[in-house]
N, C-alpha and C. Protein backbone atom coordinates (compact mmCIF):
# COMPACT_ATOMS: atom_id res chain seq x y z
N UNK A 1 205.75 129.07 34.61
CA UNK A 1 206.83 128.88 35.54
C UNK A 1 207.86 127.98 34.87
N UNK A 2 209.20 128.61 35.09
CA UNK A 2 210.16 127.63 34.13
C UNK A 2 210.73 126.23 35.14
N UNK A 3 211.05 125.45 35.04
CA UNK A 3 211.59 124.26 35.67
C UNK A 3 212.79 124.79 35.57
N UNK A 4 213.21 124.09 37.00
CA UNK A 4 214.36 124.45 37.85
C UNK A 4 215.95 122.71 37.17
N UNK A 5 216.86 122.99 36.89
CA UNK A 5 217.20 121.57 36.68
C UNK A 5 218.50 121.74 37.87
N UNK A 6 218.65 120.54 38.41
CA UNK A 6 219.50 120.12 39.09
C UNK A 6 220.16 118.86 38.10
N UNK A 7 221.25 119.38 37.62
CA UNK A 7 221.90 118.21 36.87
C UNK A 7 221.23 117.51 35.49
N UNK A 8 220.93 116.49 35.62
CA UNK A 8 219.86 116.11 34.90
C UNK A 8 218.32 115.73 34.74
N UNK A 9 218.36 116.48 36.41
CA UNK A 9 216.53 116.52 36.63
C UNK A 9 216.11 117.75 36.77
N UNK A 10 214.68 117.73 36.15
CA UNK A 10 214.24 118.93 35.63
C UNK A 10 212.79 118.61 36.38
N UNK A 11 212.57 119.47 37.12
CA UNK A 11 210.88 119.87 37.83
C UNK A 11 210.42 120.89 37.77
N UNK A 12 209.19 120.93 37.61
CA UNK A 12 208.79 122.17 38.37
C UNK A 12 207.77 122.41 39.45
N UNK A 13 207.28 123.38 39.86
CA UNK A 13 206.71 123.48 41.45
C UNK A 13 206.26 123.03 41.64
N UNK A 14 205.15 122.67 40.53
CA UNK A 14 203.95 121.58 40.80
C UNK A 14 204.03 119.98 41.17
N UNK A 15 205.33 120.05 40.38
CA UNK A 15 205.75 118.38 40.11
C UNK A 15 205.17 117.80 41.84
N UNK A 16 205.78 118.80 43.06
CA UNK A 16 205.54 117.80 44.26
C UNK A 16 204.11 117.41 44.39
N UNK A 17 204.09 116.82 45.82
CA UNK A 17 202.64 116.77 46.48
C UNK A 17 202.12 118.05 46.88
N UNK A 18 201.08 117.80 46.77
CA UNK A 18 200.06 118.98 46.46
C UNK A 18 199.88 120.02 46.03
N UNK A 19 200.86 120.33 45.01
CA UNK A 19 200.81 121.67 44.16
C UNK A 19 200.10 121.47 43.03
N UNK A 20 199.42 121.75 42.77
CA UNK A 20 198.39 121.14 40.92
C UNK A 20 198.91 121.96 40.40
N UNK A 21 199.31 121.88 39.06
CA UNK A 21 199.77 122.41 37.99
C UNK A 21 198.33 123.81 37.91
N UNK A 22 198.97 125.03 37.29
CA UNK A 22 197.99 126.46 37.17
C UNK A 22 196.80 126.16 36.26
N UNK A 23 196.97 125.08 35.68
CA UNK A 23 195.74 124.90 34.71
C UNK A 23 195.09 123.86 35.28
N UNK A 24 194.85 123.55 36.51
CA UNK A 24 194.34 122.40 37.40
C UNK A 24 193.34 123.47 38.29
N UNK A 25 193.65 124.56 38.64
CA UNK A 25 193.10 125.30 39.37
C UNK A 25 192.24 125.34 39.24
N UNK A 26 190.64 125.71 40.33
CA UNK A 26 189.48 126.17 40.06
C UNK A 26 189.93 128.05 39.82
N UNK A 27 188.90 128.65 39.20
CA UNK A 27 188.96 129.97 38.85
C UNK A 27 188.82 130.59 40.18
N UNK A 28 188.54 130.56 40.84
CA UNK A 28 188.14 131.25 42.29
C UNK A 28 189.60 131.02 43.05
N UNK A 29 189.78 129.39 42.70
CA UNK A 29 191.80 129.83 43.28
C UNK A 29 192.53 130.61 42.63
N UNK A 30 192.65 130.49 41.37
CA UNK A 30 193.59 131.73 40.83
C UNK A 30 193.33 133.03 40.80
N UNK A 31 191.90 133.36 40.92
CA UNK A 31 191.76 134.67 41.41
C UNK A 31 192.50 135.04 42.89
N UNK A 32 192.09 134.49 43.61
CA UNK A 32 192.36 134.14 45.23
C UNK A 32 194.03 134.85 45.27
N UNK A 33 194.74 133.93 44.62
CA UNK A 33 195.98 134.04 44.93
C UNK A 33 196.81 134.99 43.82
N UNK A 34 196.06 135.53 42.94
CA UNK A 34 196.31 136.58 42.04
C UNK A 34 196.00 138.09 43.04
N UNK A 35 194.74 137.74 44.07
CA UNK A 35 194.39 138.82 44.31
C UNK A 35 195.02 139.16 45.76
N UNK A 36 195.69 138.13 46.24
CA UNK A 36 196.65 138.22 47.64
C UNK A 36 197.96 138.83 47.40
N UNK A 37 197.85 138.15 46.34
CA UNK A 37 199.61 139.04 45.21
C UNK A 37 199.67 140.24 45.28
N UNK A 38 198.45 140.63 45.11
CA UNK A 38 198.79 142.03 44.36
C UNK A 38 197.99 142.47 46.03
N UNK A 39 197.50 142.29 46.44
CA UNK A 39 197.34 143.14 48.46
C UNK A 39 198.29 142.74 48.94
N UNK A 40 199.14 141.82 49.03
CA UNK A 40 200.30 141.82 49.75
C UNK A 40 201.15 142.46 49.10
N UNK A 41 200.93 143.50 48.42
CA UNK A 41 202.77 144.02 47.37
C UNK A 41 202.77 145.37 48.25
N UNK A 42 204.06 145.85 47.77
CA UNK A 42 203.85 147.48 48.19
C UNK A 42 203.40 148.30 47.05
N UNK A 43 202.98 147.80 46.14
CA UNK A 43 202.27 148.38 44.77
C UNK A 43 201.48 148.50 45.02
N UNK A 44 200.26 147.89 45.88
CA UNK A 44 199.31 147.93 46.13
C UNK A 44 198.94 149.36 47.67
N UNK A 45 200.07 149.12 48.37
CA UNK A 45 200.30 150.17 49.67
C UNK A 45 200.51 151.10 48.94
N UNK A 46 201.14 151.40 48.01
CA UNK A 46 201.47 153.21 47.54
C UNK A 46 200.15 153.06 46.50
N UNK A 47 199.87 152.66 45.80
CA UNK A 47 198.61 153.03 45.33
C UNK A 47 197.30 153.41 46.40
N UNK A 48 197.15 152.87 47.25
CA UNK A 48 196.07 152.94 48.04
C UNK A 48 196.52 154.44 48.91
N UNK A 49 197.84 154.19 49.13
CA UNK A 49 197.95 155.53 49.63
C UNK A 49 197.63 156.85 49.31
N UNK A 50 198.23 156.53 47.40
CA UNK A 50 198.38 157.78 46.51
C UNK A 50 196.79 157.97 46.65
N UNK A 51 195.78 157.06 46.46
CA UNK A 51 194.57 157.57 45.92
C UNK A 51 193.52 158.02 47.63
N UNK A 52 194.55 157.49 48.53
CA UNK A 52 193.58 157.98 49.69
C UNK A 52 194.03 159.58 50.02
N UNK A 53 195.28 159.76 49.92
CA UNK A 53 195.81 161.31 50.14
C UNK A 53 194.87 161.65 48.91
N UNK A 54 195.20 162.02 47.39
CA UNK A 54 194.52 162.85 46.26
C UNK A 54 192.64 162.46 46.70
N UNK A 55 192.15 161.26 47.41
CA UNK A 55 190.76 161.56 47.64
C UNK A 55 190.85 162.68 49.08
N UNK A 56 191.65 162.83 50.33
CA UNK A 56 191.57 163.51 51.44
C UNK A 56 192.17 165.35 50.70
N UNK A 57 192.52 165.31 49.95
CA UNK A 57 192.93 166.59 49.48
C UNK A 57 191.77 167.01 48.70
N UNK A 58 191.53 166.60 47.76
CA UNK A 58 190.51 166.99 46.82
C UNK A 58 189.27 167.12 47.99
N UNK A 59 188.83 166.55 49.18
CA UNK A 59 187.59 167.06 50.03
C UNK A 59 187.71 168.15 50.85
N UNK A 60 189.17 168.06 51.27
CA UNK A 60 189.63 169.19 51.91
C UNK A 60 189.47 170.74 51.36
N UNK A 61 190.08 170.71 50.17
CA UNK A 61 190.87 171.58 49.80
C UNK A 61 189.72 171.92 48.61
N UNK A 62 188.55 171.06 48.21
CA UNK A 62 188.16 171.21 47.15
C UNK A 62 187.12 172.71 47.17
N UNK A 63 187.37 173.25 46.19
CA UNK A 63 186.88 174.52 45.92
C UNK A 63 185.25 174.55 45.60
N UNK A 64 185.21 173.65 44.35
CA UNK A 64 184.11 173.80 44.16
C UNK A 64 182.61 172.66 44.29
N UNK A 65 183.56 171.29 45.04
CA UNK A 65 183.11 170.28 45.09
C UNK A 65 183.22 169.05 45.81
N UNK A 66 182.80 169.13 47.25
CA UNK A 66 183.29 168.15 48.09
C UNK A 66 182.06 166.87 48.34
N UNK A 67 182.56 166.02 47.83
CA UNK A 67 181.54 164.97 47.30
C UNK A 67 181.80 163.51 48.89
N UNK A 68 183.04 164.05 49.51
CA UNK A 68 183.00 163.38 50.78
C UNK A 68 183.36 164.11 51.93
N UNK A 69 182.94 165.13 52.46
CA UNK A 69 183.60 166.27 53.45
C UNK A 69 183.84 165.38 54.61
N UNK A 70 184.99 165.84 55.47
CA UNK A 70 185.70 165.66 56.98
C UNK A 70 184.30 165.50 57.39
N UNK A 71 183.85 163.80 58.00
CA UNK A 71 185.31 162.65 59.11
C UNK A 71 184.98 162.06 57.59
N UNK A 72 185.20 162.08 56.32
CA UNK A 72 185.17 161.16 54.81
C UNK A 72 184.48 159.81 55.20
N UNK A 73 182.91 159.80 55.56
CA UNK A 73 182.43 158.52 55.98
C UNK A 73 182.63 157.42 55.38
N UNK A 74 182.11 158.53 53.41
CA UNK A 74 182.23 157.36 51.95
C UNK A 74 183.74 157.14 52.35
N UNK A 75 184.27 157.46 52.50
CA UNK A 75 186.10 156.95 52.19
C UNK A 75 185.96 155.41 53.55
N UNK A 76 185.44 155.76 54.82
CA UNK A 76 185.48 154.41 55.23
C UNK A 76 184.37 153.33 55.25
N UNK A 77 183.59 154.10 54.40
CA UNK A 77 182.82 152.95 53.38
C UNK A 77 183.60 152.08 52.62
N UNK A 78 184.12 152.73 51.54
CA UNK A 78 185.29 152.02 50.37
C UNK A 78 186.25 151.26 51.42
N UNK A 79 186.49 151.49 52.56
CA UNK A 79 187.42 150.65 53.03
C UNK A 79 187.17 149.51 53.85
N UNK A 80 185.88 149.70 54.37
CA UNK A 80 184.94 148.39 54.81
C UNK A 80 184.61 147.78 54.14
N UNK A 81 184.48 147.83 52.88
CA UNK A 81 183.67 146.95 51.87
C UNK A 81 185.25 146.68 50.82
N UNK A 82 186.52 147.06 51.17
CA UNK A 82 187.72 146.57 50.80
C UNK A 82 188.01 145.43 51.89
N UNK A 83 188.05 145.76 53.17
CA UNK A 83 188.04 144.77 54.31
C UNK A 83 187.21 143.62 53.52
N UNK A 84 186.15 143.52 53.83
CA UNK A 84 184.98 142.58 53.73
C UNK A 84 185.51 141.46 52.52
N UNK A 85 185.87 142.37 51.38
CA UNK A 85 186.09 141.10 50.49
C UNK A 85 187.81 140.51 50.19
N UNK A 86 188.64 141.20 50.98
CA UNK A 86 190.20 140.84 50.97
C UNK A 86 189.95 139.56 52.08
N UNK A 87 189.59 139.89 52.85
CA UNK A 87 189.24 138.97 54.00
C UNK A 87 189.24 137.27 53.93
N UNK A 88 187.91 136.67 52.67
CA UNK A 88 187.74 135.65 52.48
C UNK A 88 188.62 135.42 50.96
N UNK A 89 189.43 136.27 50.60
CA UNK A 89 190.13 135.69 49.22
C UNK A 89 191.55 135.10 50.18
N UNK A 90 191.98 136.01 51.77
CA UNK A 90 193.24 135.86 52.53
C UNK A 90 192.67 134.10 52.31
N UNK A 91 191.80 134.35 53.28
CA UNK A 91 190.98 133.03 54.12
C UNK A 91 191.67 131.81 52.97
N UNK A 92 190.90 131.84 51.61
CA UNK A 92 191.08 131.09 50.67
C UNK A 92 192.40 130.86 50.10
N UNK A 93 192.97 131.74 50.12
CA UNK A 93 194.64 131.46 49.91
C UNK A 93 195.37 130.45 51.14
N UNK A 94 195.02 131.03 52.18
CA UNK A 94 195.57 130.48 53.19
C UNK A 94 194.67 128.56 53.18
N UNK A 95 193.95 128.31 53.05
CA UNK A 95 193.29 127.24 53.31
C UNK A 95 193.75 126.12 51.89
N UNK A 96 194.38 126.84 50.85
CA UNK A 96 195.19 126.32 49.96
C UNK A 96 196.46 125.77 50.47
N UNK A 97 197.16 127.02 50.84
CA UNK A 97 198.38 126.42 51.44
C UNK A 97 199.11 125.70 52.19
N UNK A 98 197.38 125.63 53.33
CA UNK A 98 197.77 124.96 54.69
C UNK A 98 197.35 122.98 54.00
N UNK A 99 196.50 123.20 52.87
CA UNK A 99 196.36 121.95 52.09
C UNK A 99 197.78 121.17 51.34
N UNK A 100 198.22 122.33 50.72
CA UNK A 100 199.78 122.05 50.17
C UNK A 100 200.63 121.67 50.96
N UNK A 101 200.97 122.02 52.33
CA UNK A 101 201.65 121.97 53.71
C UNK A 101 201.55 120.98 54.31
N UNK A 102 200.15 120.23 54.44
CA UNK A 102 199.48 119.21 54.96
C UNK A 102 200.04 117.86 53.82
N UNK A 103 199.82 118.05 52.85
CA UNK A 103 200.17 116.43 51.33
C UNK A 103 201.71 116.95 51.22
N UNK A 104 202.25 117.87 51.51
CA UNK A 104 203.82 118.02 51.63
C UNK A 104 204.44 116.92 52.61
N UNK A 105 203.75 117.77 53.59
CA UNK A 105 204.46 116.85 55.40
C UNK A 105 203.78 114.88 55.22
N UNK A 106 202.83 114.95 54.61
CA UNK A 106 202.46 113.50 54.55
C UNK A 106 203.08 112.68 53.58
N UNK A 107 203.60 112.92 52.68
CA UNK A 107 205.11 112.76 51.75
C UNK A 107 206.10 112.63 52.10
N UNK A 108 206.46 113.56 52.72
CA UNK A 108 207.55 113.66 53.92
C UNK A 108 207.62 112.48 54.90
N UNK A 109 206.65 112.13 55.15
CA UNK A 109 206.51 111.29 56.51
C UNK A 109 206.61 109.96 55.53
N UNK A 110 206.38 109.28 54.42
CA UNK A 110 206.17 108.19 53.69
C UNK A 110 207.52 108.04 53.04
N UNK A 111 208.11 109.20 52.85
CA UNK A 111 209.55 108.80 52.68
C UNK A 111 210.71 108.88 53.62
N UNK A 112 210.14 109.09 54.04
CA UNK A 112 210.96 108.65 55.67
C UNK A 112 211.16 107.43 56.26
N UNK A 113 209.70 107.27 56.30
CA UNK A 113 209.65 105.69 56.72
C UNK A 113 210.31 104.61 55.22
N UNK A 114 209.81 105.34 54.28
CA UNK A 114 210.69 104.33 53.39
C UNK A 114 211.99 104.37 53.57
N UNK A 115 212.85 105.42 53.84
CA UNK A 115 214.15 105.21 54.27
C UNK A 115 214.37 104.36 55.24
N UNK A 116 213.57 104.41 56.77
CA UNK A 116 213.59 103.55 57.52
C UNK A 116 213.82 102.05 57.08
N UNK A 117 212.83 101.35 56.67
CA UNK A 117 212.83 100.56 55.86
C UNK A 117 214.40 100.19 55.14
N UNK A 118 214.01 100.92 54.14
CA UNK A 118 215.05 100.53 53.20
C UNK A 118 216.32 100.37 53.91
N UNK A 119 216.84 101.28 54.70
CA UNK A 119 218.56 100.85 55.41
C UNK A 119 217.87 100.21 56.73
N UNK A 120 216.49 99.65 57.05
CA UNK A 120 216.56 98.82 57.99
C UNK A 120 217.45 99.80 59.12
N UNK A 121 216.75 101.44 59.78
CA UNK A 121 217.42 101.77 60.73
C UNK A 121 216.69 101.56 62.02
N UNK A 122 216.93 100.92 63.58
CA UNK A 122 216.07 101.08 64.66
C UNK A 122 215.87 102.19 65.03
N UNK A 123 214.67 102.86 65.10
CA UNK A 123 214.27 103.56 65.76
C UNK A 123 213.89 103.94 67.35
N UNK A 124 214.72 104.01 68.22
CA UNK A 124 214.41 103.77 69.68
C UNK A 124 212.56 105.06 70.39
């Protein structure tokens, strides 16, 4: 990730509270949020699409070999056991962020009050 400069300061994402730099990560987070990336894209929706139409055609239509025939049970096999494990990588992404969100706003709140402070403003 390149640093952003405003003038003569230069950060980058991590620099705030609670972002750890990508090489701070446990492996199970960067999977996590590598693997939310790519289920949340529409790369991921037209692929899943392309390969669920060419699997519903090929059972349909297949001549010499229907390896999942109409209601395609295996097909909502593959998609229960896609459920099952997108599920706790969401979970884990999300329980990151709401951590990042949480040491953000508590930063937030410490420099606030240091402003308070510092210009001495009453607060009613």
């Amino acid at each position: 990730m390149n640093p952003v400069g405003f003038g003569h300061i230069r950060f980058r994402s991590w620099d705030h509270p609670g972002v750890r730099e990508p090489s701070q990560l446990t492996a199970g987070e960067r999977f996590a949020e590598r693997a939310i990336a790519f289920f949340g894209s529409w790369t991921f929706v037209i692929y899943q699409t392309l390969v669920v139409i060419t699997w519903m055609f090929l059972n349909v239509c297949g001549w010499h070999y229907q390896w999942d025939p109409y209601p395609f049970i295996l097909l909502n096999l593959a998609f229960s056991t896609q459920a099952a494990y997108a599920a706790p990588l969401v979970m884990i992404a999300q329980k990151r962020n709401a951590q990042i969100a949480g040491e953000r706003s508590a930063h937030d709140h410490q420099m606030l009050l240091a402003v308070i402070r510092h210009f001495d403003i009453k607060v009613d």
